[in-house]
N, C-alpha and C. Protein backbone atom coordinates (compact mmCIF):
# COMPACT_ATOMS: atom_id res chain seq x y z
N UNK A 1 140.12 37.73 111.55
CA UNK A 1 138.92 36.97 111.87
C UNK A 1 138.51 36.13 110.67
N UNK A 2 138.38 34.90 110.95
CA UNK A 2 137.57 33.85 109.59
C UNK A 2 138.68 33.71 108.97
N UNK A 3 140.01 33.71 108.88
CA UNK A 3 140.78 33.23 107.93
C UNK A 3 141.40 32.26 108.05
N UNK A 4 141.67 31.11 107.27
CA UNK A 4 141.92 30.00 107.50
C UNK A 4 143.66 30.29 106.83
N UNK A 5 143.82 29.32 108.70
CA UNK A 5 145.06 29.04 108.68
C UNK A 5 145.90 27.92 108.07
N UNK A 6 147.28 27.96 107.82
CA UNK A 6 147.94 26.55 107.67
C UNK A 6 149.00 26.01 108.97
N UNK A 7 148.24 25.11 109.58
CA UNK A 7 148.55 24.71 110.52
C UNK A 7 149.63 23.77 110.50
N UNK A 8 150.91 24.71 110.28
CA UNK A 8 152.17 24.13 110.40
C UNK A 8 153.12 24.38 111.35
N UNK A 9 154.77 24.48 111.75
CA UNK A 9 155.08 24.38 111.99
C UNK A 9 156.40 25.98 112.00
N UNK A 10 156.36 26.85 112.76
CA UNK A 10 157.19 28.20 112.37
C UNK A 10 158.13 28.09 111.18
N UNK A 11 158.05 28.81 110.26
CA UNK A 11 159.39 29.44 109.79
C UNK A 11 158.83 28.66 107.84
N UNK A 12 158.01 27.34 108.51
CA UNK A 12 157.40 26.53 107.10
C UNK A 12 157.27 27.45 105.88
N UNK A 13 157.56 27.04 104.72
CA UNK A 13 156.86 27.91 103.20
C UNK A 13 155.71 27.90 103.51
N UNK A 14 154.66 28.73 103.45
CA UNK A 14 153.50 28.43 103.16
C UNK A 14 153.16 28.15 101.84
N UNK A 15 153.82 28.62 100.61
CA UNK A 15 153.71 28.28 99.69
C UNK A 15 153.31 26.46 99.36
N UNK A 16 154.04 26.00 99.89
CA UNK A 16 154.05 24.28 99.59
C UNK A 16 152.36 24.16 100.70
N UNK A 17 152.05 24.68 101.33
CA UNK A 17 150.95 24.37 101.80
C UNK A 17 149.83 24.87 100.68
N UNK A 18 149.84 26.01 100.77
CA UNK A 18 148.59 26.81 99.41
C UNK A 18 149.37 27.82 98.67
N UNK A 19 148.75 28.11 97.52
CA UNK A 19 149.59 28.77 96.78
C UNK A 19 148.43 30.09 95.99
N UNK A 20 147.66 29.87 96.66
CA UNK A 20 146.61 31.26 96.21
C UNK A 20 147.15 32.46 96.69
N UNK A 21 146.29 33.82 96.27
CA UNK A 21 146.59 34.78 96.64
C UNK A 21 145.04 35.04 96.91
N UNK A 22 144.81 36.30 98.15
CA UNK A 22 143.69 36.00 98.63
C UNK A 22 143.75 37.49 99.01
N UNK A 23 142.19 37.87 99.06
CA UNK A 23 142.01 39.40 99.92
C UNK A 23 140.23 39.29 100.27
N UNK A 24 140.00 39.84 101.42
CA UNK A 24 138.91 40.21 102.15
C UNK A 24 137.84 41.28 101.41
N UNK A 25 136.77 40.88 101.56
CA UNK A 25 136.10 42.01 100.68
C UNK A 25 134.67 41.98 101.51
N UNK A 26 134.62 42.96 102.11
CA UNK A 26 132.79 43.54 102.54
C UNK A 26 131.78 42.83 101.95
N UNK A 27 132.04 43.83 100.17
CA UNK A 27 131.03 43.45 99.43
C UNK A 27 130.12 45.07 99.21
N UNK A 28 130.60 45.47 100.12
CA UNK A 28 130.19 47.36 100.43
C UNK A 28 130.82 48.31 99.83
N UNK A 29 131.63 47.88 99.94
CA UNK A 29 133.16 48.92 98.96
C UNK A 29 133.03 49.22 97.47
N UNK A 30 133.08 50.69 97.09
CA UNK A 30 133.29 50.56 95.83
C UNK A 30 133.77 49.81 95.24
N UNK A 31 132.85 49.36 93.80
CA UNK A 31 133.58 48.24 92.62
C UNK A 31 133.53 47.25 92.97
N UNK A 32 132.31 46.53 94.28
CA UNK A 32 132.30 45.42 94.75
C UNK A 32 130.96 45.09 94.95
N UNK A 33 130.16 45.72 94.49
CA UNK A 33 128.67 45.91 94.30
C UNK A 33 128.09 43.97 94.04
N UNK A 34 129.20 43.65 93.24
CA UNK A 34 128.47 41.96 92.93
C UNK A 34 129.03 41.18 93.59
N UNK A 35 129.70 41.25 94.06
CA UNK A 35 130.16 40.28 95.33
C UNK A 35 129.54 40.72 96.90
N UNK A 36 129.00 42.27 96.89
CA UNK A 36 127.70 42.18 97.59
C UNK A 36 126.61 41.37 97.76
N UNK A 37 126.57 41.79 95.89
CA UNK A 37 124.88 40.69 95.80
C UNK A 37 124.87 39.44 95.82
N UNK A 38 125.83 38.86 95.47
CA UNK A 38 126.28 37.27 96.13
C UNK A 38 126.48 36.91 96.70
N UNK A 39 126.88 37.77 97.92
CA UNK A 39 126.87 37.52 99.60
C UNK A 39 125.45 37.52 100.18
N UNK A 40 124.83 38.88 99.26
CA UNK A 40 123.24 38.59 100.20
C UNK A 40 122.77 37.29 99.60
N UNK A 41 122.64 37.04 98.65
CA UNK A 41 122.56 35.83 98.16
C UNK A 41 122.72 34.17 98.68
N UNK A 42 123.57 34.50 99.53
CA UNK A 42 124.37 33.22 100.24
C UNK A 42 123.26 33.57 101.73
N UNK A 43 123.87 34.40 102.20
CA UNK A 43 122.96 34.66 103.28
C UNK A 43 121.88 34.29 103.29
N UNK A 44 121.03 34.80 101.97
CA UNK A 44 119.62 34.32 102.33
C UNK A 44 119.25 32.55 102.10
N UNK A 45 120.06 31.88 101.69
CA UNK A 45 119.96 30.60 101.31
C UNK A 45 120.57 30.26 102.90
N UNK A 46 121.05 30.82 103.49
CA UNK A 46 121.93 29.96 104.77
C UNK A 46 120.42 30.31 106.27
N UNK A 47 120.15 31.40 105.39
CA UNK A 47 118.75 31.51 106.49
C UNK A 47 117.90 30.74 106.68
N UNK A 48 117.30 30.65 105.02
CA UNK A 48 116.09 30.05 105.27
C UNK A 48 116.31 28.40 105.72
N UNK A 49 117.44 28.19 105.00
CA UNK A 49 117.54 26.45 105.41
C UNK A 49 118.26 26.53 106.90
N UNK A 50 118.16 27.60 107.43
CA UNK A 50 118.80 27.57 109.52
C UNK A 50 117.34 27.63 109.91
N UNK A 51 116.51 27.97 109.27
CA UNK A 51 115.54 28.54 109.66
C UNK A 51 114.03 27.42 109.38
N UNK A 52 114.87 26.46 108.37
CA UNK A 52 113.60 25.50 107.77
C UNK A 52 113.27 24.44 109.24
N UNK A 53 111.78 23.81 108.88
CA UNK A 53 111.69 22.73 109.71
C UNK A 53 112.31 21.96 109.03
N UNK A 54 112.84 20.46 110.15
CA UNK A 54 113.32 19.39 109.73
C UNK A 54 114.69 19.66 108.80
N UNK A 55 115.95 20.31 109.40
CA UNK A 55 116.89 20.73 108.45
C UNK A 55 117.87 20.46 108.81
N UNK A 56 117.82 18.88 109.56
CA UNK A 56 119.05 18.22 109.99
C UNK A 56 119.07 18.73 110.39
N UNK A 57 120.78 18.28 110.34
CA UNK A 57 121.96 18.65 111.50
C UNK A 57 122.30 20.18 111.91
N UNK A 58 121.96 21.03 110.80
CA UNK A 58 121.90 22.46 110.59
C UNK A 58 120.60 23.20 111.83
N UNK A 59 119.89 22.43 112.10
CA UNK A 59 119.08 22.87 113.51
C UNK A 59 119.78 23.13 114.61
N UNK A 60 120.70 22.46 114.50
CA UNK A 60 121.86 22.05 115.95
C UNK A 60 122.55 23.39 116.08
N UNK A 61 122.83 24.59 114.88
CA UNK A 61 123.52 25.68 114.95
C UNK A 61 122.59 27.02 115.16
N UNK A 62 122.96 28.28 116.20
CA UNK A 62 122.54 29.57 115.76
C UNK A 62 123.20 30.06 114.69
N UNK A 63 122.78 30.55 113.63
CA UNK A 63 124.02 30.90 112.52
C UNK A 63 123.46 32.66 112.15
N UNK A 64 124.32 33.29 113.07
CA UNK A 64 123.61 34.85 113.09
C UNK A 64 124.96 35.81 112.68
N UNK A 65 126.08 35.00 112.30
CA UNK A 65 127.36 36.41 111.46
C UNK A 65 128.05 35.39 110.56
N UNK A 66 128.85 36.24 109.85
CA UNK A 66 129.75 35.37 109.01
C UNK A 66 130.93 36.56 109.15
N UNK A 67 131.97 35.36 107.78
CA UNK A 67 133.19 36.27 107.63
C UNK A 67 132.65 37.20 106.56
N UNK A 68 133.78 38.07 106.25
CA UNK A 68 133.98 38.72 105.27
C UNK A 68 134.08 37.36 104.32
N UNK A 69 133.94 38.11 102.86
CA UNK A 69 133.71 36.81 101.68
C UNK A 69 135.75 37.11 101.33
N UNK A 70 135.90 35.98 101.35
CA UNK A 70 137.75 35.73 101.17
C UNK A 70 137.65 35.46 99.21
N UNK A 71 138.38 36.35 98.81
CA UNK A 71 138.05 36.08 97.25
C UNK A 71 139.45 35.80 96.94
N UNK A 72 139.66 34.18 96.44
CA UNK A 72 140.99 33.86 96.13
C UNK A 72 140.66 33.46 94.40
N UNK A 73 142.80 33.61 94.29
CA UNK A 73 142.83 32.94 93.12
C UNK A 73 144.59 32.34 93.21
N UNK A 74 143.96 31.34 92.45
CA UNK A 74 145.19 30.09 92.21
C UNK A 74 145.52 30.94 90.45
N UNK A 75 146.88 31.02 90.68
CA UNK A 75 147.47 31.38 89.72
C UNK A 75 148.10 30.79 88.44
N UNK A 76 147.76 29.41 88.47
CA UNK A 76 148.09 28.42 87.65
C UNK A 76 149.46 28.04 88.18
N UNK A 77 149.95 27.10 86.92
CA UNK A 77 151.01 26.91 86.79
C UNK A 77 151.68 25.73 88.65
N UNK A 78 150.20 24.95 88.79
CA UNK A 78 150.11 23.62 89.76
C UNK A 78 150.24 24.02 91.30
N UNK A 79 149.66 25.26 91.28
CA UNK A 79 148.77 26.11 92.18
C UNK A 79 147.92 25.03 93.21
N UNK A 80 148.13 24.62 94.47
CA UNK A 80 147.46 23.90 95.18
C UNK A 80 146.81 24.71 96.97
N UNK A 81 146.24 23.96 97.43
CA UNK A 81 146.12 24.18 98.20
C UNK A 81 145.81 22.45 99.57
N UNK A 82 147.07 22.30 100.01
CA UNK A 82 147.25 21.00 100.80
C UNK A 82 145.90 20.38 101.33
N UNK A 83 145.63 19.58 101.90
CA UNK A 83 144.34 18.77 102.74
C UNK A 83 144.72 19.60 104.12
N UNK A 84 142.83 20.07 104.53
CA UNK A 84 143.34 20.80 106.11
C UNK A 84 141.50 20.86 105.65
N UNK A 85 141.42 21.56 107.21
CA UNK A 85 139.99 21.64 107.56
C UNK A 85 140.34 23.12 108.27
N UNK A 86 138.89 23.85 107.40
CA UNK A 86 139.03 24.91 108.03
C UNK A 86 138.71 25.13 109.49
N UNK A 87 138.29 24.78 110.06
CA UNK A 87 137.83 24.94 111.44
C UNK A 87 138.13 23.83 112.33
N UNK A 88 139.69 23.68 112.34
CA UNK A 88 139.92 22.63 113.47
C UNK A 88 139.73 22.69 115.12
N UNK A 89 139.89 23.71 115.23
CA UNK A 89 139.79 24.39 116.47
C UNK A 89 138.43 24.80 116.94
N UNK A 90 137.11 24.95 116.76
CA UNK A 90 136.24 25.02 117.40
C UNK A 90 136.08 26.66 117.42
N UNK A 91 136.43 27.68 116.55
CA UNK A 91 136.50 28.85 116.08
C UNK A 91 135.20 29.39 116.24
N UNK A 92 134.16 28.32 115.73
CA UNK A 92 132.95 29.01 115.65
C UNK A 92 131.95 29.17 114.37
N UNK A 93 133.23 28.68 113.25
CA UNK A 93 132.57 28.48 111.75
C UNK A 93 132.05 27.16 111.84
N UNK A 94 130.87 26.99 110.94
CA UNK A 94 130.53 25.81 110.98
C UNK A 94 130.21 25.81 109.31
N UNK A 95 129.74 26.39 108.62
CA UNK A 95 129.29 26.25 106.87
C UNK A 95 130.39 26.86 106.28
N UNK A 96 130.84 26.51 105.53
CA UNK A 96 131.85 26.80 104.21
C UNK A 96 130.92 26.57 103.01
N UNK A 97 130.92 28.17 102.37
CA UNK A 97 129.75 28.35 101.33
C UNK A 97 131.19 28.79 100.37
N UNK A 98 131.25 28.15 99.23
CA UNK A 98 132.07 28.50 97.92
C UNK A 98 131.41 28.83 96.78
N UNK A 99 131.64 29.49 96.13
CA UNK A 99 131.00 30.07 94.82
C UNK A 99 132.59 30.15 93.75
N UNK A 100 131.83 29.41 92.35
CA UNK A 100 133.45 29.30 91.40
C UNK A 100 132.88 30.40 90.51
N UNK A 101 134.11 31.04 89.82
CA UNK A 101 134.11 32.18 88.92
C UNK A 101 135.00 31.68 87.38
N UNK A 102 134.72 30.09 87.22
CA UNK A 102 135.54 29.96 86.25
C UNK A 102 134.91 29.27 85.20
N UNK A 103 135.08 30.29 84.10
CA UNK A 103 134.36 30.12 82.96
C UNK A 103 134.73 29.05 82.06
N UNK A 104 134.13 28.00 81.13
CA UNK A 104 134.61 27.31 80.77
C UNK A 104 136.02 26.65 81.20
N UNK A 105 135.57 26.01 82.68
CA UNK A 105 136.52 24.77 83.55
C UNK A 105 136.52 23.59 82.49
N UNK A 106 137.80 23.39 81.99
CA UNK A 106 138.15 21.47 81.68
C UNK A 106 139.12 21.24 82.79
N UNK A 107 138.18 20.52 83.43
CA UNK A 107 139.15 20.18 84.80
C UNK A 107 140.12 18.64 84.22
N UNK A 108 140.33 17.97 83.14
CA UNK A 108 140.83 17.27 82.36
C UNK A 108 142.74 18.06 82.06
N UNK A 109 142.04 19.41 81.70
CA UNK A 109 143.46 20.30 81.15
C UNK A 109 143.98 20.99 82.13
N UNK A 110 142.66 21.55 83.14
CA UNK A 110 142.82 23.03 84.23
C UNK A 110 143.07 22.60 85.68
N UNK A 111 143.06 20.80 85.83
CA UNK A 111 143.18 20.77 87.44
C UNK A 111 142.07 21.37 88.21
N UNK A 112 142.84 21.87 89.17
CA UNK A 112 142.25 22.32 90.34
C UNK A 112 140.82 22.30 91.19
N UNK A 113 140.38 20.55 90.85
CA UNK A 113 139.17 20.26 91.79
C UNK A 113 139.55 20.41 93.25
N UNK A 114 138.32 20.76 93.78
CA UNK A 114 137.91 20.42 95.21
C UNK A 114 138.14 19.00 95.99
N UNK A 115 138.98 18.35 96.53
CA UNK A 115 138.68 17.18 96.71
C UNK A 115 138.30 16.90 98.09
N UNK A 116 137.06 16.83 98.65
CA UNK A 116 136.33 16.94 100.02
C UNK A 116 136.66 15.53 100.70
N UNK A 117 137.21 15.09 101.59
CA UNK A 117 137.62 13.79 101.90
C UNK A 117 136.41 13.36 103.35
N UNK A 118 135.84 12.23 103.04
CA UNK A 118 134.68 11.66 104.10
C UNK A 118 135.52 11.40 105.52
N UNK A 119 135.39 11.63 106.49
CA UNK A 119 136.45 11.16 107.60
C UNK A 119 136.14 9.75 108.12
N UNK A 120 134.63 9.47 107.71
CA UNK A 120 134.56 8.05 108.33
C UNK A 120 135.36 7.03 107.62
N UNK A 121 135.58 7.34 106.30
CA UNK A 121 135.27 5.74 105.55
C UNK A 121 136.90 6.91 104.12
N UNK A 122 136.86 6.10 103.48
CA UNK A 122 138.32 6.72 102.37
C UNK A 122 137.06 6.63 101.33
N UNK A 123 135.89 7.24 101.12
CA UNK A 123 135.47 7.96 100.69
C UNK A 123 135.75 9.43 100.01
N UNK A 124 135.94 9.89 98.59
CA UNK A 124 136.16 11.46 98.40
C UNK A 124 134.91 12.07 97.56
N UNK A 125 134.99 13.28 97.29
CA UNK A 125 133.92 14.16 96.39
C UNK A 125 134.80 15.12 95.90
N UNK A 126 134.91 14.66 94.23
CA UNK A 126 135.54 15.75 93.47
C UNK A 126 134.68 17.01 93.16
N UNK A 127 134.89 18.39 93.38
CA UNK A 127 134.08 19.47 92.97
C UNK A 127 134.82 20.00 91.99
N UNK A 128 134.33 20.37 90.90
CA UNK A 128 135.21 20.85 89.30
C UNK A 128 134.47 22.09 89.37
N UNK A 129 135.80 23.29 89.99
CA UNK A 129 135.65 24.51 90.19
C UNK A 129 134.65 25.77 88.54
N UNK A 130 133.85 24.90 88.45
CA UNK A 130 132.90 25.27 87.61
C UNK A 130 132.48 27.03 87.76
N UNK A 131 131.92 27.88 86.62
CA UNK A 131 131.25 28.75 87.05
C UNK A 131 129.88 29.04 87.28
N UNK A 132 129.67 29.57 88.03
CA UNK A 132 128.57 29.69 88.81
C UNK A 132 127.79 28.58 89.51
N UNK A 133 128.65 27.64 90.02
CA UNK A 133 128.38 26.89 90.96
C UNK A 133 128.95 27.51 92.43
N UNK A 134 127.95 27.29 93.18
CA UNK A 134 127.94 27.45 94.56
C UNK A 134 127.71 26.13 95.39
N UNK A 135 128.75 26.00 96.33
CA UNK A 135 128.81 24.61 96.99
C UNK A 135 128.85 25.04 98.73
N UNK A 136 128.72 24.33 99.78
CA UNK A 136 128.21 24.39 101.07
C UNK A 136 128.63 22.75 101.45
N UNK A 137 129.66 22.99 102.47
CA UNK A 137 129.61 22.01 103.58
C UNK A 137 130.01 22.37 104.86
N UNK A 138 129.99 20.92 105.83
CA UNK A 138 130.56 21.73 107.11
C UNK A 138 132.21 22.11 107.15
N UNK A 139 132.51 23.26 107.90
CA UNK A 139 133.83 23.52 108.36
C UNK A 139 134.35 23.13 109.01
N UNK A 140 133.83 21.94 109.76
CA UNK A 140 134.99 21.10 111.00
C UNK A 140 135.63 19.65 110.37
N UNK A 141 135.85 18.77 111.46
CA UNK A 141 136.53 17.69 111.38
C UNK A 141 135.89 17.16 110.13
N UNK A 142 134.02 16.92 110.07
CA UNK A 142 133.61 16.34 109.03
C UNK A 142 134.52 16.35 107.62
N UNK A 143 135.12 17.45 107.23
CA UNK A 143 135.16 17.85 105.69
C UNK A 143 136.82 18.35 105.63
N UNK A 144 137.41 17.27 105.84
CA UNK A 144 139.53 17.26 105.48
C UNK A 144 138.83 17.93 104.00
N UNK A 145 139.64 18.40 103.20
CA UNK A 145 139.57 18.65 102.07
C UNK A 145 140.62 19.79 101.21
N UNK A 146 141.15 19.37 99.95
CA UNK A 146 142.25 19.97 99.15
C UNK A 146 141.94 20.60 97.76
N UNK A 147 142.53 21.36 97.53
CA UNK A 147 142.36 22.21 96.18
C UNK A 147 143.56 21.46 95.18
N UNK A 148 143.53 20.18 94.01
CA UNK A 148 144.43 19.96 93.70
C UNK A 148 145.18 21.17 92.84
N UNK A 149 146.31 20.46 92.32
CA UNK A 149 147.15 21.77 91.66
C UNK A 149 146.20 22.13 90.42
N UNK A 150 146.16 23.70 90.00
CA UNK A 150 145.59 23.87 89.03
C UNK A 150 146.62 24.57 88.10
N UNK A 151 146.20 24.55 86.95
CA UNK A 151 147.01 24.75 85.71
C UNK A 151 146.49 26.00 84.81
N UNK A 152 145.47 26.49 85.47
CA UNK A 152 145.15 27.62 84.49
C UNK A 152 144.40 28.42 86.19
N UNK A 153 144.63 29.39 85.88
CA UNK A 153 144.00 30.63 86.71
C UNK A 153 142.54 30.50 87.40
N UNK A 154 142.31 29.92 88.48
CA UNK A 154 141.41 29.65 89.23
C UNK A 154 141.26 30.37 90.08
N UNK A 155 139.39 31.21 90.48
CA UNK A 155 139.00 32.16 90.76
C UNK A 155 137.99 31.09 92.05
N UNK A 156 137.51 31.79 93.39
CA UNK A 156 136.43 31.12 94.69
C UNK A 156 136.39 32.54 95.16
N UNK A 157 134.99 32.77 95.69
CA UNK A 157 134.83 33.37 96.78
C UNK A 157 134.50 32.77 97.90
N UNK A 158 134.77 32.68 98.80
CA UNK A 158 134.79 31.93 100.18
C UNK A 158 134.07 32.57 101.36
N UNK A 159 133.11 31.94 101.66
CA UNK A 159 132.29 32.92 102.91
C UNK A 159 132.10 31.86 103.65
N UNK A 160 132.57 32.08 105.11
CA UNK A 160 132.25 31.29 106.61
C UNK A 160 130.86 31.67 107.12
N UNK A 161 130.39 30.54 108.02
CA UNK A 161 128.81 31.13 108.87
C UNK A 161 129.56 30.50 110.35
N UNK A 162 129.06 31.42 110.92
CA UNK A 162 129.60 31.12 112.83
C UNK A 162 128.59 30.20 113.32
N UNK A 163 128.30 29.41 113.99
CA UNK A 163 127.54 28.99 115.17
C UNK A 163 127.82 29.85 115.72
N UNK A 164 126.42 30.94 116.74
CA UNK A 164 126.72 31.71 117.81
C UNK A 164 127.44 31.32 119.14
N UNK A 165 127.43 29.76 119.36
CA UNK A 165 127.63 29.53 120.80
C UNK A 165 129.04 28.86 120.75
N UNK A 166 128.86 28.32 119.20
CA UNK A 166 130.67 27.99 119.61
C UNK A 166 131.73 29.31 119.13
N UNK A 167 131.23 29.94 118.89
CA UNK A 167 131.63 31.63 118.10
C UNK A 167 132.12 32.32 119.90
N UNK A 168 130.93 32.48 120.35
CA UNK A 168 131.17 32.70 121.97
C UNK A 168 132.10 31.96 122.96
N UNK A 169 132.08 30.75 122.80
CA UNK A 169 133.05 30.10 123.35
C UNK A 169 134.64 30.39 122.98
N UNK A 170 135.05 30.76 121.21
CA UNK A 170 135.96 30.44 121.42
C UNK A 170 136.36 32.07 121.80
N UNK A 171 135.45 33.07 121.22
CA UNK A 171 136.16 34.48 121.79
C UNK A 171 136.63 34.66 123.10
N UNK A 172 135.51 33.51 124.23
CA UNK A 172 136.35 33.51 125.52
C UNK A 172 137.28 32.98 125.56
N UNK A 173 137.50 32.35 125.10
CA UNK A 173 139.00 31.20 125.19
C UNK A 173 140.50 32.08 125.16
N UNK A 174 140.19 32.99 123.83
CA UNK A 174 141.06 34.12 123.98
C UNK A 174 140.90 35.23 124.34
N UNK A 175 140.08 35.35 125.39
CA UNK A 175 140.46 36.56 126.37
C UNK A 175 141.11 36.20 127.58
């Protein structure tokens, strides 16, 4: 559930698509106590602004579960992760909330920005996997976007938010 796929073709490397290594975490589990508190953390920022008047486009969603927080790391040595959108399919995610864990980033020496691509216009937004920055956009068509190669050991925790009704839709789809 919530894990983003690479939407290729059987038998493909996935490697040449992304090259992180990645694992699921509660946040409940022993020795995970702070990636708890940075999940409630996220949560409560995804509330109150679902919850604010006048909050855009974000009115348009029920946003009542998420994933598990996906805690990856790029291992250096031109570590990428291809252009794809997490939620092509209508899954049910709609916010992609990232949080960086990397301490003194020279994204000059270290690579591995965010590069968020605009779909209207060849527009981009570099994000320099900084620490303790936390970033939020949407998960569909809006937001193509790539992890260029990085060169030194790059740390994200990754947490999805569902729309309830497209969340419902697609669980019927696969039953």
């Amino acid at each position: 559930d919530g894990q983003v796929t690479a939407h290729s073709k059987e038998g493909r490397n996935l490697k040449a698509i992304r090259g992180d290594k990645i694992a699921w975490v509660k946040g409940s589990q022993d020795g995970y106590s702070n990636i708890g508190y940075l999940i409630n953390q996220i949560d409560t920022v995804i509330c109150r602004a679902n919850k604010m008047n006048d909050n855009g486009q974000l009115g348009n969603y029920s946003i009542r579960e998420r994933t598990k927080a996906m805690v990856a790391c790029y291992p250096g040595s031109g570590t990428h992760y291809k252009m794809h959108v997490d939620n092509p399919n209508k899954d049910g995610r709609v916010i992609t909330a990232i949080y960086y864990l990397n301490v003194d980033w020279d994204t000059k020496r270290s690579g591995g920005v965010l590069r968020i691509f605009r779909k209207q216009d060849d527009a981009v937004a570099d994000i320099e996997p900084k620490f303790d920055r936390l970033l939020f956009f949407w998960s569909d068509i809006r937001n193509p976007h790539e992890v260029q190669p990085a060169h030194r050991t790059r740390y994200a925790i990754t947490v999805w938010y569902f729309d309830a009704n497209e969340r419902e839709k697609a669980r019927n789809r696969r039953r």
